[in-house]
N, C-alpha and C. Protein backbone atom coordinates (compact mmCIF):
# COMPACT_ATOMS: atom_id res chain seq x y z
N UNK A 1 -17.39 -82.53 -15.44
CA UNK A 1 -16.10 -82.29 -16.04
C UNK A 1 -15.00 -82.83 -15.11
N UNK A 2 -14.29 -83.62 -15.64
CA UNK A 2 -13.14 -84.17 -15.18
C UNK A 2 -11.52 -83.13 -14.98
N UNK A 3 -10.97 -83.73 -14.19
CA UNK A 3 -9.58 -82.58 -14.39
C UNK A 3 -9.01 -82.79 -15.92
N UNK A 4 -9.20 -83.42 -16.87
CA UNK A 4 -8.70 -82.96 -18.57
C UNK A 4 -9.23 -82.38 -18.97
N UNK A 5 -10.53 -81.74 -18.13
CA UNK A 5 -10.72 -80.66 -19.06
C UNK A 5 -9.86 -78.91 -18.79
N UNK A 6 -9.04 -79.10 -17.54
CA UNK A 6 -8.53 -77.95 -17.18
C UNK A 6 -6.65 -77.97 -18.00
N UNK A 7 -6.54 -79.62 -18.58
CA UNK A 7 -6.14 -79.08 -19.66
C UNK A 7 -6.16 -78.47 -21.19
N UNK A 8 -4.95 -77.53 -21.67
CA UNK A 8 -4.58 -77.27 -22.97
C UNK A 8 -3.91 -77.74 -23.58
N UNK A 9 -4.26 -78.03 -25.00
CA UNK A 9 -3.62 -78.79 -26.14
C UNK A 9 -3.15 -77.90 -26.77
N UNK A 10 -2.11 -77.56 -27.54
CA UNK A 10 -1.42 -76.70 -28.67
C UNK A 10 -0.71 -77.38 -29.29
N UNK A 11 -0.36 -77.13 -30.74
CA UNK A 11 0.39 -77.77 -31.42
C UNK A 11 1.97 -76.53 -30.84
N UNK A 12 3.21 -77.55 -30.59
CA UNK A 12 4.59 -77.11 -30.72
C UNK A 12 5.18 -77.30 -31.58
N UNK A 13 6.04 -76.52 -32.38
CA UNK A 13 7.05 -76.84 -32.91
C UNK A 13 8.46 -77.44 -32.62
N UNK A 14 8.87 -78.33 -33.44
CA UNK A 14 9.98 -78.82 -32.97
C UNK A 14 10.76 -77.60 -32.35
N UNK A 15 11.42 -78.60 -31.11
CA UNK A 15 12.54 -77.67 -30.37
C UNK A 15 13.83 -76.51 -30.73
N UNK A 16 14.05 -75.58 -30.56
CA UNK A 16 15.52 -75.08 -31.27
C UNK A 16 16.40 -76.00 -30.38
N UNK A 17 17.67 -76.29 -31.05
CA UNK A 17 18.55 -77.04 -30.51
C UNK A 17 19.91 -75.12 -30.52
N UNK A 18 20.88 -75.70 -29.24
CA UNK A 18 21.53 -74.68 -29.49
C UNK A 18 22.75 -74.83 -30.64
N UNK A 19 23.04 -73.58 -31.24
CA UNK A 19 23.99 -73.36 -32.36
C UNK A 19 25.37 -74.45 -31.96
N UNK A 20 25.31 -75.45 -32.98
CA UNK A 20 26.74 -76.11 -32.73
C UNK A 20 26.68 -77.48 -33.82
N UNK A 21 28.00 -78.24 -33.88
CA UNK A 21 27.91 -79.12 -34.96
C UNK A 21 27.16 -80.70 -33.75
N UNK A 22 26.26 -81.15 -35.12
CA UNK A 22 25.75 -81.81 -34.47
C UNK A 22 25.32 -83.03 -35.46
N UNK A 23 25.23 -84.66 -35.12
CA UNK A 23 25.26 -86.04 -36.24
C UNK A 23 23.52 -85.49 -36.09
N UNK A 24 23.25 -85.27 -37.65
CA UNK A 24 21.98 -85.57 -37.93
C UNK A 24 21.52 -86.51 -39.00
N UNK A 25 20.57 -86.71 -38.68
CA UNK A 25 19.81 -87.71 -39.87
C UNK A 25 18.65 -87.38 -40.64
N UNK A 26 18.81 -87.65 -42.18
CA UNK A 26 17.83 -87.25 -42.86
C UNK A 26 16.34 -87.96 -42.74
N UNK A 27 15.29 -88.02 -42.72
CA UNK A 27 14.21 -88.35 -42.51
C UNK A 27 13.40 -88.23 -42.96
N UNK A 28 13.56 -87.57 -44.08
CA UNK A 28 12.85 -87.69 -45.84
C UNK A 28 13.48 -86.78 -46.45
N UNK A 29 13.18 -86.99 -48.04
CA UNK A 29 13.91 -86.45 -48.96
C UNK A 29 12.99 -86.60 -50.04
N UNK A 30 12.38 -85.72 -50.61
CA UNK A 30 11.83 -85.51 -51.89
C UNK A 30 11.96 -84.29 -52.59
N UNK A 31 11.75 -84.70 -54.12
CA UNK A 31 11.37 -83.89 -55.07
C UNK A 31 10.27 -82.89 -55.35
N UNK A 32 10.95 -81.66 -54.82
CA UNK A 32 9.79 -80.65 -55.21
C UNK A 32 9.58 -79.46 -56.49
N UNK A 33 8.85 -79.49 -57.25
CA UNK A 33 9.28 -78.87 -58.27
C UNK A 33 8.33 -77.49 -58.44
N UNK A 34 7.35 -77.06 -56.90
CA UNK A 34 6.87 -76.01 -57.20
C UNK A 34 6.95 -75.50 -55.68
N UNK A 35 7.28 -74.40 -55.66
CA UNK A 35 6.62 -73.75 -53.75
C UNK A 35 5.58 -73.59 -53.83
N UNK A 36 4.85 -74.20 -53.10
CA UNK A 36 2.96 -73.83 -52.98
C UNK A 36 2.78 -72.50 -52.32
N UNK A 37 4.10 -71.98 -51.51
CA UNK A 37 3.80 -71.06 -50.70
C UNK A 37 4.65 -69.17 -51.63
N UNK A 38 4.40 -69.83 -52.83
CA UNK A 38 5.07 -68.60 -53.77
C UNK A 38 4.45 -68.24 -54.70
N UNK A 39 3.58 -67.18 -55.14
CA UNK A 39 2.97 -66.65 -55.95
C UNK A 39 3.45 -67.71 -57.43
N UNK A 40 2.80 -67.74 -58.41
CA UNK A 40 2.32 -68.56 -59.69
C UNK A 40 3.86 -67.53 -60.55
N UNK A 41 3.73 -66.63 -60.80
CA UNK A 41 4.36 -65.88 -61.43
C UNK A 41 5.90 -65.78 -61.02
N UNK A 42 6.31 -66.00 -59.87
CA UNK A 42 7.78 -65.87 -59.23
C UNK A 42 8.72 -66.99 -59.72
N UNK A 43 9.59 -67.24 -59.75
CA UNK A 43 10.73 -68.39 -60.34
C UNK A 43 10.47 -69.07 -58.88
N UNK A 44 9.58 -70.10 -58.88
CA UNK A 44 9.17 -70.50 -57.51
C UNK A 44 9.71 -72.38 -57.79
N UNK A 45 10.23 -72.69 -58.84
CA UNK A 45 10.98 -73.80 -58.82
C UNK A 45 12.00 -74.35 -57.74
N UNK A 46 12.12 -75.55 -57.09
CA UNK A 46 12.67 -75.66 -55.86
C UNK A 46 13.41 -76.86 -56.10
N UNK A 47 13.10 -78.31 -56.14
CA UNK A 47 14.44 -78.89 -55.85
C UNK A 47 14.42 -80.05 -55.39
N UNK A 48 15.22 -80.15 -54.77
CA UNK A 48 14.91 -81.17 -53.31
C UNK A 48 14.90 -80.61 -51.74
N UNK A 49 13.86 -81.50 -51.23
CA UNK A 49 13.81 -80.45 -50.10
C UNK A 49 14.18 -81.88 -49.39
N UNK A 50 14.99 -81.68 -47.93
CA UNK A 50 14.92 -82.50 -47.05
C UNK A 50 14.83 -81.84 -45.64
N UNK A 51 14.38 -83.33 -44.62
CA UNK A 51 14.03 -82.94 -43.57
C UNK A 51 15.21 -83.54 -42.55
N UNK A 52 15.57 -82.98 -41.81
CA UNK A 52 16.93 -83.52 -40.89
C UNK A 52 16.24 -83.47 -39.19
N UNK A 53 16.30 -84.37 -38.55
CA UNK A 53 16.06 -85.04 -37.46
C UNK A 53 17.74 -84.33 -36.60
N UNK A 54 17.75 -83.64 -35.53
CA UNK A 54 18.91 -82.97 -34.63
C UNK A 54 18.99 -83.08 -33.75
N UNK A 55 18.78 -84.99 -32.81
CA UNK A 55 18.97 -85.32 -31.86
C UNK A 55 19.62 -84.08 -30.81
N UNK A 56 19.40 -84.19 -28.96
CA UNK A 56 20.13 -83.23 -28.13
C UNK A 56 19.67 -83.56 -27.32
N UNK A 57 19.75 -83.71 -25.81
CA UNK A 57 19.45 -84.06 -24.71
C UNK A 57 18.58 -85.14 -24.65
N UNK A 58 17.55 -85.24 -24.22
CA UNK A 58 16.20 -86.26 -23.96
C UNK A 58 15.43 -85.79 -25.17
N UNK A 59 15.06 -84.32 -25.69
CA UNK A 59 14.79 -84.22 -27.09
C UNK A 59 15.04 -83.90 -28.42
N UNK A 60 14.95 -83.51 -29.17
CA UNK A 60 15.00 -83.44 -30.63
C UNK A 60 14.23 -82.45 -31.43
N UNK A 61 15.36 -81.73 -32.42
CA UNK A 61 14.73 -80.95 -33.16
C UNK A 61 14.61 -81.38 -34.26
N UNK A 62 14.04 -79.95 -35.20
CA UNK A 62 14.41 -80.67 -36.90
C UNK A 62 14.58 -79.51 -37.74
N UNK A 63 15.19 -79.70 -38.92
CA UNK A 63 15.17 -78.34 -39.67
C UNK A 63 14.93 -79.48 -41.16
N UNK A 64 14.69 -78.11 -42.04
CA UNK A 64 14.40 -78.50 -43.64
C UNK A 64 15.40 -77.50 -44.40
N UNK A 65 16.28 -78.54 -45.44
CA UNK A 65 16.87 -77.76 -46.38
C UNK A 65 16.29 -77.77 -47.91
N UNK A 66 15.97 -76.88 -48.12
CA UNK A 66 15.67 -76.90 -49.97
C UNK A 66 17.38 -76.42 -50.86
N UNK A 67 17.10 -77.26 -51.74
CA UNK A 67 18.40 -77.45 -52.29
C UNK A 67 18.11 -76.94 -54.32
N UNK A 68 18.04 -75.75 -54.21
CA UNK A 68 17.32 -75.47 -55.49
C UNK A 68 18.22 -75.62 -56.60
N UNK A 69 18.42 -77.46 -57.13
CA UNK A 69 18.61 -77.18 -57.83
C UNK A 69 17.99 -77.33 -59.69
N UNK A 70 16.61 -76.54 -59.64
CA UNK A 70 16.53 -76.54 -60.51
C UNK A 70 15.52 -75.25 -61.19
N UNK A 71 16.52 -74.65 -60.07
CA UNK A 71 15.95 -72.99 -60.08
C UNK A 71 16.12 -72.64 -61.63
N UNK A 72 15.79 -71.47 -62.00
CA UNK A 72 16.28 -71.05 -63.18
C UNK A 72 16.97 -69.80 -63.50
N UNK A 73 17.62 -69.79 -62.22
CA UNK A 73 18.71 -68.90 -62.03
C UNK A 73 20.28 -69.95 -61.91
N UNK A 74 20.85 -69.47 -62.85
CA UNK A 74 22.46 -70.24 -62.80
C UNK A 74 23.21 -70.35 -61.75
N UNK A 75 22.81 -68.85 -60.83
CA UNK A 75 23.49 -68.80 -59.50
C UNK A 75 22.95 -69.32 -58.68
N UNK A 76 21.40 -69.37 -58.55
CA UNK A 76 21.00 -70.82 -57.07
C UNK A 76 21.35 -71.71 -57.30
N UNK A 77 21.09 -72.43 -58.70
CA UNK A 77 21.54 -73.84 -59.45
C UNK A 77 23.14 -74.00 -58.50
N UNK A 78 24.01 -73.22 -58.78
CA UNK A 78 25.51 -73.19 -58.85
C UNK A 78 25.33 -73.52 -57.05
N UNK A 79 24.86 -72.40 -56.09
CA UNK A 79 24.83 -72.74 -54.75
C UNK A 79 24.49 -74.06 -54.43
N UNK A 80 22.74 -74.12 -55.08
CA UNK A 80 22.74 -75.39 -54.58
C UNK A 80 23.01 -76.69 -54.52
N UNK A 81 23.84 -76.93 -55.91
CA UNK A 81 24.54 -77.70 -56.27
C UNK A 81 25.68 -78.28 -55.86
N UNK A 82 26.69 -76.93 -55.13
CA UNK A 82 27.87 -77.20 -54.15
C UNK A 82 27.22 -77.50 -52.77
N UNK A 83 25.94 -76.92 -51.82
CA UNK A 83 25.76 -77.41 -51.03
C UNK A 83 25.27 -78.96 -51.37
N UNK A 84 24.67 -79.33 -52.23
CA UNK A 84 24.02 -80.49 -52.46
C UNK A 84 25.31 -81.70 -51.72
N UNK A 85 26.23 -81.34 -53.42
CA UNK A 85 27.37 -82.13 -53.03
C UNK A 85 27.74 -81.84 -51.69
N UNK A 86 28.45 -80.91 -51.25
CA UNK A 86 29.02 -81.06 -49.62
C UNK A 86 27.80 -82.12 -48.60
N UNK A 87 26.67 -81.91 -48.60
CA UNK A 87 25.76 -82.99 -47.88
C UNK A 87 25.92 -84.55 -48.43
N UNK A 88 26.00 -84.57 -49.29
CA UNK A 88 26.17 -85.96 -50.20
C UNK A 88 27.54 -86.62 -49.74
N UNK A 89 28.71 -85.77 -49.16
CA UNK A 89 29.73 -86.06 -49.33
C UNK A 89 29.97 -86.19 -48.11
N UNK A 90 29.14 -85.57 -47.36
CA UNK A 90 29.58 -85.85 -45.61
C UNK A 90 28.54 -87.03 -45.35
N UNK A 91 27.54 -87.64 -46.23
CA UNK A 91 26.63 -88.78 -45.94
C UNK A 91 27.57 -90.18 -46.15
N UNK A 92 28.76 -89.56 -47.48
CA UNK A 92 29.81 -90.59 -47.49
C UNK A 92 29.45 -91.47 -48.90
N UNK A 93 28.72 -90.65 -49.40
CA UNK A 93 28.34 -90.67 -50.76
C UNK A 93 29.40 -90.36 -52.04
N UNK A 94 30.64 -90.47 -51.74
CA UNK A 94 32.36 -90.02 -52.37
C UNK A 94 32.95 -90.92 -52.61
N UNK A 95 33.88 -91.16 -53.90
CA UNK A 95 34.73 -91.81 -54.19
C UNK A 95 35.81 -91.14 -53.58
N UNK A 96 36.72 -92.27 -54.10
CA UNK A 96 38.62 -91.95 -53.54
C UNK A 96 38.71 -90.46 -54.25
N UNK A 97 38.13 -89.93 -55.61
CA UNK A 97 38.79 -89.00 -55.87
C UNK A 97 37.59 -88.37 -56.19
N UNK A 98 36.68 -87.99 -54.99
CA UNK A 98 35.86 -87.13 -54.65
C UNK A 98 34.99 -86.38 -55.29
N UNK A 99 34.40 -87.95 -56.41
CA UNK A 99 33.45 -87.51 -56.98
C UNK A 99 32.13 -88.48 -56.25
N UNK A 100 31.18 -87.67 -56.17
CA UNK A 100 30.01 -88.19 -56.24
C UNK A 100 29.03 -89.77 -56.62
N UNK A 101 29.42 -90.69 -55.64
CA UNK A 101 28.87 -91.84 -56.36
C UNK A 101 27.74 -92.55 -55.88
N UNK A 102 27.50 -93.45 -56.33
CA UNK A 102 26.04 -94.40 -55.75
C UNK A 102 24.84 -93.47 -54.87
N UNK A 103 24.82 -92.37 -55.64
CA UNK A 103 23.53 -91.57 -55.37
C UNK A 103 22.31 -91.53 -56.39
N UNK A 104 21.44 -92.31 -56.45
CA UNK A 104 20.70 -92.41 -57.70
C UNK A 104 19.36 -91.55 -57.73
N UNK A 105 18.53 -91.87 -56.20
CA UNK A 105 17.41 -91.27 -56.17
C UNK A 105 17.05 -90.66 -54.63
N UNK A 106 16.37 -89.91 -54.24
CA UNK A 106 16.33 -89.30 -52.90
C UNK A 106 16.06 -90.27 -51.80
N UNK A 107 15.37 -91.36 -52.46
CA UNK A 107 15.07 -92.23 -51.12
C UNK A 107 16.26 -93.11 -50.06
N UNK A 108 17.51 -92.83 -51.36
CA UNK A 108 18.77 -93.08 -50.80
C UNK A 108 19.40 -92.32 -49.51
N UNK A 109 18.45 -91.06 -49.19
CA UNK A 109 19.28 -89.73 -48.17
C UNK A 109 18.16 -90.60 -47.04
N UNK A 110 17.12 -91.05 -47.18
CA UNK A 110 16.73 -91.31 -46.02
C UNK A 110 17.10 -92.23 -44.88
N UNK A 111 17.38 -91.91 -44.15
CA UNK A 111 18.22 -93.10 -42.55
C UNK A 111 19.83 -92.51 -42.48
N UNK A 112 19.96 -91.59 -43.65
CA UNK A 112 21.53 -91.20 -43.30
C UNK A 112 22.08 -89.87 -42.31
N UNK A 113 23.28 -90.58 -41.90
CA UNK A 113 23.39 -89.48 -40.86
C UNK A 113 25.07 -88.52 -41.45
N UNK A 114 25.10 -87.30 -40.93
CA UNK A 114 25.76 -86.52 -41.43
C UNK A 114 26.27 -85.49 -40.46
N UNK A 115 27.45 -84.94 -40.31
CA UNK A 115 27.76 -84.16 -39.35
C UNK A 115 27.74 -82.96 -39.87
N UNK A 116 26.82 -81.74 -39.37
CA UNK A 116 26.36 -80.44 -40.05
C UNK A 116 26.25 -79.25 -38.91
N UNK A 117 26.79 -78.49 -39.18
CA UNK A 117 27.48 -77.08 -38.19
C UNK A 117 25.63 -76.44 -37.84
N UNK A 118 25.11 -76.00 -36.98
CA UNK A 118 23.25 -75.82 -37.17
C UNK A 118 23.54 -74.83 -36.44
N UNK A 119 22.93 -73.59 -37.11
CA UNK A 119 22.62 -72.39 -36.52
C UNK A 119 21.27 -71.72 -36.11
N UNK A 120 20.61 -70.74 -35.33
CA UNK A 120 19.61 -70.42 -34.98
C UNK A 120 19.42 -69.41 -36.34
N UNK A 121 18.18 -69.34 -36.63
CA UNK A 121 18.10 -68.13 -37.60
C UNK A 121 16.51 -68.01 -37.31
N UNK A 122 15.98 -66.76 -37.86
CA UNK A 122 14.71 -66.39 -37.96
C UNK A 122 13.87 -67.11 -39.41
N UNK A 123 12.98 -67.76 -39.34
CA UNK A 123 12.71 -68.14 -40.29
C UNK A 123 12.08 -67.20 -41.47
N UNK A 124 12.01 -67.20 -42.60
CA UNK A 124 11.85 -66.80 -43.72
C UNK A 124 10.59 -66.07 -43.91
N UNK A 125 9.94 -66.55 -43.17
CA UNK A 125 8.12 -66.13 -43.36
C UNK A 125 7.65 -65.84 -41.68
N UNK A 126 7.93 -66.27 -41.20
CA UNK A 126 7.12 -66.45 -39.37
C UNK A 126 8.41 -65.71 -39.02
N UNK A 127 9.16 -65.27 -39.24
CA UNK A 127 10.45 -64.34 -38.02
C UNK A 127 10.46 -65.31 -36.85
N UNK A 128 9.93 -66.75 -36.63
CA UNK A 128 10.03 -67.10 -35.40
C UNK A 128 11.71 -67.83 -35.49
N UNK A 129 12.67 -68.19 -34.46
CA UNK A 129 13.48 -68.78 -34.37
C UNK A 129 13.24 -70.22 -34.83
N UNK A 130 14.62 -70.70 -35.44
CA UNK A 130 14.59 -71.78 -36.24
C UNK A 130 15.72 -72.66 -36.39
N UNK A 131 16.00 -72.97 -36.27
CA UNK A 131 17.12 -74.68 -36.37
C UNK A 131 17.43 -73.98 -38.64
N UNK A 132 18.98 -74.03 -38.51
CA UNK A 132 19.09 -74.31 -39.73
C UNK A 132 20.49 -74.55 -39.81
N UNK A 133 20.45 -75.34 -41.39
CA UNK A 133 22.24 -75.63 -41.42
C UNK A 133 22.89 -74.77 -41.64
N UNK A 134 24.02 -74.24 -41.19
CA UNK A 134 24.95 -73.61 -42.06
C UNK A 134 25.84 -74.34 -43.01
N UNK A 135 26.16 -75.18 -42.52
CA UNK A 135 27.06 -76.05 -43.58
C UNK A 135 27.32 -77.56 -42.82
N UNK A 136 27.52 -78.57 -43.90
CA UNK A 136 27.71 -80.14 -43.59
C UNK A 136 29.56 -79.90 -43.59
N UNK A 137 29.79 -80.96 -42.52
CA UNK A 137 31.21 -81.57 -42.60
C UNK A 137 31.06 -82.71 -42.44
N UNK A 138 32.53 -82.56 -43.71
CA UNK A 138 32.78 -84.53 -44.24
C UNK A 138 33.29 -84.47 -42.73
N UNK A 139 33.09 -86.05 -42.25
CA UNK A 139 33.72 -86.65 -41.30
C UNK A 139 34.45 -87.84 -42.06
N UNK A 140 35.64 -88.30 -41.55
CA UNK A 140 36.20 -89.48 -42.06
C UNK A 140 35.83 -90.68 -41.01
N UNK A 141 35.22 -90.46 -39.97
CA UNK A 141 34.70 -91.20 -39.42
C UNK A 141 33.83 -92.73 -40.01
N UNK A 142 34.19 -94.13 -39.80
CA UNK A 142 33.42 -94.93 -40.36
C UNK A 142 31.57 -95.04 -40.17
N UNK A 143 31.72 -94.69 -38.89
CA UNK A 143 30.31 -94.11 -38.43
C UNK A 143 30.44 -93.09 -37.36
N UNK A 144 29.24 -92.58 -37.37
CA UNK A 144 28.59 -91.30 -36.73
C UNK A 144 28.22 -91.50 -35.19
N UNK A 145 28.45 -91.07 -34.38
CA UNK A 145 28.11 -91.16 -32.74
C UNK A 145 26.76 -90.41 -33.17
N UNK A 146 25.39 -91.09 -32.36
CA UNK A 146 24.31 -90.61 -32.21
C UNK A 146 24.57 -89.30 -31.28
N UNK A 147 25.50 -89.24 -30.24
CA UNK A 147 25.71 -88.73 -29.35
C UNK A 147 26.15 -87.15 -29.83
N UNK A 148 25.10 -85.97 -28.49
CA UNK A 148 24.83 -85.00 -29.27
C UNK A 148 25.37 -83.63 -28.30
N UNK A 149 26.21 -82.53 -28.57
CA UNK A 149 26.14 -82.35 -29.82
C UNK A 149 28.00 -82.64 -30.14
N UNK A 150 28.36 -83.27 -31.31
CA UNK A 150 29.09 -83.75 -31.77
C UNK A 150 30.97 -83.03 -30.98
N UNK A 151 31.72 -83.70 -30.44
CA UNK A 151 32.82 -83.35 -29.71
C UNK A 151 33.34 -84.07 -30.41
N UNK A 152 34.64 -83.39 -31.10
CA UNK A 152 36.14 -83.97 -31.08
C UNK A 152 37.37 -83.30 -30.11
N UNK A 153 36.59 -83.02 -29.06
CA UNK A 153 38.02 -82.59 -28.14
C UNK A 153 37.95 -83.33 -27.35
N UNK A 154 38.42 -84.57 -28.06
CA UNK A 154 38.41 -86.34 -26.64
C UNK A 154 39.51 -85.97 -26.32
N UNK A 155 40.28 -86.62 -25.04
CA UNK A 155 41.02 -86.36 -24.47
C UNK A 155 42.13 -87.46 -24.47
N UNK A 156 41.63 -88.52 -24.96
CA UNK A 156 42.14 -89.51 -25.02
C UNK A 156 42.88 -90.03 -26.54
């Protein structure tokens, strides 16, 4: 036996990044229209789910938003529909009079970057700590600084 065997392998989860606004990028985006992880019988209809990439030091986290909108409740529909848009709109996906344009299909969210406020929370099922959005801000910015986590108190 060699010294690799006195190592351990474990799978990690992506990193928590700490609570603050930060340029992320989407890194897939699909259509999901069932939770595998929700009983048959529950209004388990979901949406679009995406995955966001949260650059920070030398590494990187990630979080996932489900965007239900095609719950069959009027009121997730209604939530997720205004968050939808607010993400769409800070990707820069907006006309002059702030409607919604040249968004056709999900593969369009992938490579885009977006400036989004990310909070720690317990996740949903595992109670373990978790990377999540609280909310996207439009930037009027023409582009996004990779640079993390996002400062507008330049001095200059």
């Amino acid at each position: 036996m060699g010294f690799l065997s006195n190592i351990e392998v474990t799978n990690q989860a992506a990193p928590v990044c700490p609570e603050g606004d930060y340029v992320i990028t989407c890194t897939k985006a699909k259509y999901l229209l069932k939770d595998p992880y929700m009983p048959e019988e529950e209004d388990n209809l979901k949406g679009m789910l995406c995955v966001f990439e949260i650059p920070f030091g030398k590494s990187s986290g990630q979080c996932v938003k489900n965007f239900n909108l095609w719950n069959s409740s009027p009121i997730a529909r209604d939530i997720a529909s205004a968050e939808f848009t607010e993400m769409a709109k800070a990707m820069g996906f907006e006309s002059k009079e702030g409607k919604i344009i040249g968004l056709d299909d999900s593969f369009q969210l992938v490579g885009k970057k977006a400036l989004a406020h990310i909070k720690i929370a317990n996740h949903w099922k595992t109670e373990e700590k978790e990377n999540q959005i609280a909310f996207f801000i439009k930037n009027d910015d023409a582009e996004l600084s990779d640079t993390q986590p996002y400062d507008d108190d330049i001095p200059f």
